[in-house]
PDB file of N, CA and C in Angstrom:
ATOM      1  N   UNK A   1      -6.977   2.659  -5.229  1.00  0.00           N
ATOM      2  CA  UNK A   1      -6.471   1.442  -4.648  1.00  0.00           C
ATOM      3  C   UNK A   1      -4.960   1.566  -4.514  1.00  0.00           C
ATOM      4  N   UNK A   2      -4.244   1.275  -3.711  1.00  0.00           N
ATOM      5  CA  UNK A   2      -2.908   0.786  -3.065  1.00  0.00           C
ATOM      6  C   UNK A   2      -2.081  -0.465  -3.252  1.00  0.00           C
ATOM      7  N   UNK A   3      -0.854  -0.735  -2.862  1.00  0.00           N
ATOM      8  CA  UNK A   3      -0.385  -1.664  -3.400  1.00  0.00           C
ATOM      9  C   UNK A   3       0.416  -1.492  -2.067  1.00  0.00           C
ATOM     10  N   UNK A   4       0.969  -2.015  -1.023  1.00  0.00           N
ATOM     11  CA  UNK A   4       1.705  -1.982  -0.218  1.00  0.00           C
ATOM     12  C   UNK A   4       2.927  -3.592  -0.707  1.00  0.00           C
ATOM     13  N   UNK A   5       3.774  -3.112  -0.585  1.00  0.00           N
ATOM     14  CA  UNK A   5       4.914  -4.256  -0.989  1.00  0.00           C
ATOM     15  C   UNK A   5       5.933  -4.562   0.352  1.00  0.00           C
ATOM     16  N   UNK A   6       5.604  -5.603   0.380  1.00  0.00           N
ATOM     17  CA  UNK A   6       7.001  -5.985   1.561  1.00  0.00           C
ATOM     18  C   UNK A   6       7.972  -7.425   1.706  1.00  0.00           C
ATOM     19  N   UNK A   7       8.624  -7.647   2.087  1.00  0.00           N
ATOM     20  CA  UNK A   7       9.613  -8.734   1.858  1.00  0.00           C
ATOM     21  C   UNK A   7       8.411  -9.891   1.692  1.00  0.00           C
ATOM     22  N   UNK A   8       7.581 -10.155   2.407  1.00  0.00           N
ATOM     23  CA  UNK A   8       6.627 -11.547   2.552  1.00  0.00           C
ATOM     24  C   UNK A   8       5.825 -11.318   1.365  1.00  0.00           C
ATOM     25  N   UNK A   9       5.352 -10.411   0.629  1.00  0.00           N
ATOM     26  CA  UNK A   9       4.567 -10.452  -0.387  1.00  0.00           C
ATOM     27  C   UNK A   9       3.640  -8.834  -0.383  1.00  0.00           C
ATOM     28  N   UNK A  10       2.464  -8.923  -0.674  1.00  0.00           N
ATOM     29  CA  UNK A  10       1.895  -7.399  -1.130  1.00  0.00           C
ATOM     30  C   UNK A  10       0.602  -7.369  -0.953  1.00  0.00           C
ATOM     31  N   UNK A  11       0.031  -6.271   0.003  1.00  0.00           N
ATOM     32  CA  UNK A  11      -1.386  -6.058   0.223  1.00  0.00           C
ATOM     33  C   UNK A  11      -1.816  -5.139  -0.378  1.00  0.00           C
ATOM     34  N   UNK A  12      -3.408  -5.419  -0.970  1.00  0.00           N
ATOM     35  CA  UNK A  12      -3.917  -4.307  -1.448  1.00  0.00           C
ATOM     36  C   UNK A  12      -4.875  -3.464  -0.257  1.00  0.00           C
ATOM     37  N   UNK A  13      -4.850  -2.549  -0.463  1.00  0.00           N
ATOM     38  CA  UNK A  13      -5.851  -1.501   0.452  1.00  0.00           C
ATOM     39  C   UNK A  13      -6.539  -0.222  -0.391  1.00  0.00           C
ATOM     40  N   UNK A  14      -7.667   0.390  -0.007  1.00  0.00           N
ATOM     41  CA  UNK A  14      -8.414   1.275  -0.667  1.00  0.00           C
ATOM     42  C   UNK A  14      -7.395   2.600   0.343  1.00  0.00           C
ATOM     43  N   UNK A  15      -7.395   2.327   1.104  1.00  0.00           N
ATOM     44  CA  UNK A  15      -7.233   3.720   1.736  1.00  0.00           C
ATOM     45  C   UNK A  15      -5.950   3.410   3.022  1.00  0.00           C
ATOM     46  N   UNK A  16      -5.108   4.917   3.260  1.00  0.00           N
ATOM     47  CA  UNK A  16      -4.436   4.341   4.635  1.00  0.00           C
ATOM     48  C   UNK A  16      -4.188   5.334   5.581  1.00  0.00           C
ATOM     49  N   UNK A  17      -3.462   4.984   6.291  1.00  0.00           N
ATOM     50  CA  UNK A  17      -3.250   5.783   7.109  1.00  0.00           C
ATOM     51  C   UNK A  17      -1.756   6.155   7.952  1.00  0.00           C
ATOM     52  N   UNK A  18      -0.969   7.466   8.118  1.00  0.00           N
ATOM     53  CA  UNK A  18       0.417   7.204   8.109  1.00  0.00           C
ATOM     54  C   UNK A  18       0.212   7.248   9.947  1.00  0.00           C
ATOM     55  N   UNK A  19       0.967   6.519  10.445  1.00  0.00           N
ATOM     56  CA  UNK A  19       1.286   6.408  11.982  1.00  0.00           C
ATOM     57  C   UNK A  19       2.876   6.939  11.895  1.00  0.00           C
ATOM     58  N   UNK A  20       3.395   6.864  13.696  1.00  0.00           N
ATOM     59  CA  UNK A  20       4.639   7.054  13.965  1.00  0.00           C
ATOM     60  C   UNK A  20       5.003   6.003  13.893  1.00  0.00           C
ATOM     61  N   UNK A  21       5.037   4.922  13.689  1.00  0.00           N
ATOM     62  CA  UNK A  21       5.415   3.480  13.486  1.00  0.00           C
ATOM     63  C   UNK A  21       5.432   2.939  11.670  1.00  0.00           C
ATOM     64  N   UNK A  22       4.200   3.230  11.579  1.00  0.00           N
ATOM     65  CA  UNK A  22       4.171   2.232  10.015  1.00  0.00           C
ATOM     66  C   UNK A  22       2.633   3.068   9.798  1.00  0.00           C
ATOM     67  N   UNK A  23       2.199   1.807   8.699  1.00  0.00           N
ATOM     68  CA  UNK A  23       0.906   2.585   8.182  1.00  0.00           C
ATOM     69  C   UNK A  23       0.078   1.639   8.654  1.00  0.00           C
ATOM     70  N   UNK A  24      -1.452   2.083   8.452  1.00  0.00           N
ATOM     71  CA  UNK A  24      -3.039   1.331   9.223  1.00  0.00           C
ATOM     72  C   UNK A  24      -3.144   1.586   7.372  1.00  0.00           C
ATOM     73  N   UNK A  25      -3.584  -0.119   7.184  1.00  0.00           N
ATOM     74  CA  UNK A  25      -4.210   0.121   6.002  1.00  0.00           C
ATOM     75  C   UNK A  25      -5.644  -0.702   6.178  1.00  0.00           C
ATOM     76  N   UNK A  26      -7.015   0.023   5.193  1.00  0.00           N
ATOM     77  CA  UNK A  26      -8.052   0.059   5.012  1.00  0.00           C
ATOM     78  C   UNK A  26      -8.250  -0.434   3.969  1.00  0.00           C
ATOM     79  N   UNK A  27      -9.753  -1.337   3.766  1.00  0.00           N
ATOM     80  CA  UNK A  27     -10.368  -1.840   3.122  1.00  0.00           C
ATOM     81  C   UNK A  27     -11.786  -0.670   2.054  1.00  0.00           C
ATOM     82  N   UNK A  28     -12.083  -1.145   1.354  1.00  0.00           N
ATOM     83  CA  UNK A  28     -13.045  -0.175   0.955  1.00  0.00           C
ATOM     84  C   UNK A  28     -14.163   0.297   1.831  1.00  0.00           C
ATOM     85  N   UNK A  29     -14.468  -0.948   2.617  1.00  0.00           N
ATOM     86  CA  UNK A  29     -15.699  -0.584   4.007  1.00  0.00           C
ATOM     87  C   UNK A  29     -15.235   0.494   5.300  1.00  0.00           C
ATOM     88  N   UNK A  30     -13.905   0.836   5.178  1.00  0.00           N
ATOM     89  CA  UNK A  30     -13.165   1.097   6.302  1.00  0.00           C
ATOM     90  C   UNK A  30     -12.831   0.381   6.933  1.00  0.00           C
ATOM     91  N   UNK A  31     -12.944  -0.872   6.886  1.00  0.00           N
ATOM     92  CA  UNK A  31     -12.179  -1.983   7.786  1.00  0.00           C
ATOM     93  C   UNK A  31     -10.981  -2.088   8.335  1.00  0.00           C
ATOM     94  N   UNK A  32      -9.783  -1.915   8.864  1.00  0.00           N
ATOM     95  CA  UNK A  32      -8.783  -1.962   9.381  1.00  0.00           C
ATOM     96  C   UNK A  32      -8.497  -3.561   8.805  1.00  0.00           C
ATOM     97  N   UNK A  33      -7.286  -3.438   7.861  1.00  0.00           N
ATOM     98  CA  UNK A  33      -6.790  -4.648   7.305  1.00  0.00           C
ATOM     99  C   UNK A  33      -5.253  -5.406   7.879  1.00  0.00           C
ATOM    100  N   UNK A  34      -4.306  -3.991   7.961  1.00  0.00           N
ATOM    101  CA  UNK A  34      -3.146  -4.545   8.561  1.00  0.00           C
ATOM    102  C   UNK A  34      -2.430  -3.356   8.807  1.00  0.00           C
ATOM    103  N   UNK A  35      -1.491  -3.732  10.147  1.00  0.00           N
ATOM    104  CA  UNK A  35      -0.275  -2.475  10.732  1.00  0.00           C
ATOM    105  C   UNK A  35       0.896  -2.956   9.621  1.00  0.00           C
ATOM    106  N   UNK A  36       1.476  -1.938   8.918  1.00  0.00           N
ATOM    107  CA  UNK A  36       2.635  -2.301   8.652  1.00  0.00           C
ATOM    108  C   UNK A  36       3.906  -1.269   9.135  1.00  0.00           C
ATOM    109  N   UNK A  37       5.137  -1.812   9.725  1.00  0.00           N
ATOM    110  CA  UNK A  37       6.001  -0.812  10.472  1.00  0.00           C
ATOM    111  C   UNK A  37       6.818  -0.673   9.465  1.00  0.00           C
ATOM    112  N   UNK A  38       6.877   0.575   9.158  1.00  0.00           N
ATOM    113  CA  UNK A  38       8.036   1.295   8.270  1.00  0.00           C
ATOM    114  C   UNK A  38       9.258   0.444   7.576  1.00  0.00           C
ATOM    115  N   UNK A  39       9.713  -0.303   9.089  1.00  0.00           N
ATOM    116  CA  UNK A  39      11.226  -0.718   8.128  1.00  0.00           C
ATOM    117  C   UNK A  39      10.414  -2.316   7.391  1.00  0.00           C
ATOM    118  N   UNK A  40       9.617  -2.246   7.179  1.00  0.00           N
ATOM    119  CA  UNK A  40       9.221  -3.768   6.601  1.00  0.00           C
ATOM    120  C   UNK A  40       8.319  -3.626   5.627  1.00  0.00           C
ATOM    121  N   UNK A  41       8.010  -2.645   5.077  1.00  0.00           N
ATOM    122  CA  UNK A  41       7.424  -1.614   3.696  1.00  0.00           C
ATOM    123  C   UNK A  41       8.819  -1.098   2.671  1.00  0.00           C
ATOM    124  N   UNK A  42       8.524  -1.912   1.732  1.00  0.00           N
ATOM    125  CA  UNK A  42       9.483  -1.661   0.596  1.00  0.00           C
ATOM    126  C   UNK A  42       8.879  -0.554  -0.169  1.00  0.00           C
ATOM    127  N   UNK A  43       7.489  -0.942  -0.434  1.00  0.00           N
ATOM    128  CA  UNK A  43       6.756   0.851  -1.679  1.00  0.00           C
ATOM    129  C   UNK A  43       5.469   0.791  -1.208  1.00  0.00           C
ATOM    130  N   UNK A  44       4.879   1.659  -1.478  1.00  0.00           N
ATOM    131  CA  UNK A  44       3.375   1.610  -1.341  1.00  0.00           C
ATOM    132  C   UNK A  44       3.036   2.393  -2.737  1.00  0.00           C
ATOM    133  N   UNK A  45       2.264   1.376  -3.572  1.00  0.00           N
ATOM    134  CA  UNK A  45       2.016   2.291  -4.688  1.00  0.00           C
ATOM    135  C   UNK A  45       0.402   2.550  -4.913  1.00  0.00           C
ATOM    136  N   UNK A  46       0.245   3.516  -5.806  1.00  0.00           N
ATOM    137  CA  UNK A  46      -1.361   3.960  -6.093  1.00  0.00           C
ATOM    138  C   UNK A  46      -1.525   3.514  -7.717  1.00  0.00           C
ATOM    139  N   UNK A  47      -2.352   2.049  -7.189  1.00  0.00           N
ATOM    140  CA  UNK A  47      -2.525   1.409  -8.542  1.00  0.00           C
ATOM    141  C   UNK A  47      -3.132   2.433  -9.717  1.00  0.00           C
ATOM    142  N   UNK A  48      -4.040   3.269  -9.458  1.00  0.00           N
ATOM    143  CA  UNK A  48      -4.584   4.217 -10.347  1.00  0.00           C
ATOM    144  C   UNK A  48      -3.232   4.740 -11.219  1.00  0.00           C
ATOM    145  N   UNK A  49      -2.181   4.990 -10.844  1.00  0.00           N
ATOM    146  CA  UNK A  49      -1.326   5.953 -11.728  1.00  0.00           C
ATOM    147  C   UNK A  49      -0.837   4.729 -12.158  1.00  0.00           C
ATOM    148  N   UNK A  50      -0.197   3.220 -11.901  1.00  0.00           N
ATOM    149  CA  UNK A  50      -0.039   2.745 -12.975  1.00  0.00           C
ATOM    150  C   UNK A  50      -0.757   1.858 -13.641  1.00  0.00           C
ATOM    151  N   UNK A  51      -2.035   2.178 -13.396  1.00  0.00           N
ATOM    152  CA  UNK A  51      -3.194   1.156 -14.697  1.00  0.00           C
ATOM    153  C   UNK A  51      -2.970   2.545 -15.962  1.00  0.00           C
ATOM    154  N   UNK A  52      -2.704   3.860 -15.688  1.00  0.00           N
ATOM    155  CA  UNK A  52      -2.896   4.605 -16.621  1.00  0.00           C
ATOM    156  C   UNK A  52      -2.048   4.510 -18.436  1.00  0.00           C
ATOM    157  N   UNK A  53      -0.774   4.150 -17.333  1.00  0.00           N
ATOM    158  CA  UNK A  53       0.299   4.075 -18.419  1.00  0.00           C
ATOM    159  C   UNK A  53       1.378   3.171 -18.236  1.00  0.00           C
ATOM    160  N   UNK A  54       1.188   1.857 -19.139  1.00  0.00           N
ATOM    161  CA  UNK A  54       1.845   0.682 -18.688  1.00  0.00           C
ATOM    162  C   UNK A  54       3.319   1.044 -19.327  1.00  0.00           C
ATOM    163  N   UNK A  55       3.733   1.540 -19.555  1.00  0.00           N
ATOM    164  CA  UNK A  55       5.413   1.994 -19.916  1.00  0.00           C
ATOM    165  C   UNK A  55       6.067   1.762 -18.463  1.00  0.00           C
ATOM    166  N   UNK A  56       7.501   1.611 -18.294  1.00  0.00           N
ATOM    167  CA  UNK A  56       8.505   0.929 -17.512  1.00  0.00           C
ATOM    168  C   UNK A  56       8.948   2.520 -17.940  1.00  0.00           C
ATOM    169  N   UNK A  57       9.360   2.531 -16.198  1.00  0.00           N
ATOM    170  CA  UNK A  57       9.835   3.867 -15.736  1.00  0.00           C
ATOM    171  C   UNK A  57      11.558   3.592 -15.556  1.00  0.00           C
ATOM    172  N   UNK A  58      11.880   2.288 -15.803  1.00  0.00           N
ATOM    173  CA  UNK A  58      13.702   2.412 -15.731  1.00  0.00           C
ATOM    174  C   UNK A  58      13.791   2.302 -17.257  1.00  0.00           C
TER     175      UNK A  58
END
């Protein structure tokens, strides 16, 4: 699972996809959930690496 973060708030997605624009993010069915364009994506994170180890990386 994914974490996409952006100024308006944060989508989750199973899966994505990188474009020349932004990313196509996916649902677990493959569903097409939302375009997001590059400059309006703050992180995209992979919840798996931090459910592992809740320690603060600063």
């Amino acid at each position: 699972m994914f974490r996409a973060i952006l100024p308006e708030g944060q989508i989750l997605c199973d899966r994505y996809e990188n474009t020349d624009e932004g990313l196509e993010l996916y649902n677990a069915d493959d569903e097409f959930i939302a375009f997001v364009p590059y400059n309006n994506l703050h992180a995209l994170l992979n919840e798996d690496v931090y459910a592992e180890d809740e320690r603060s990386i600063m």
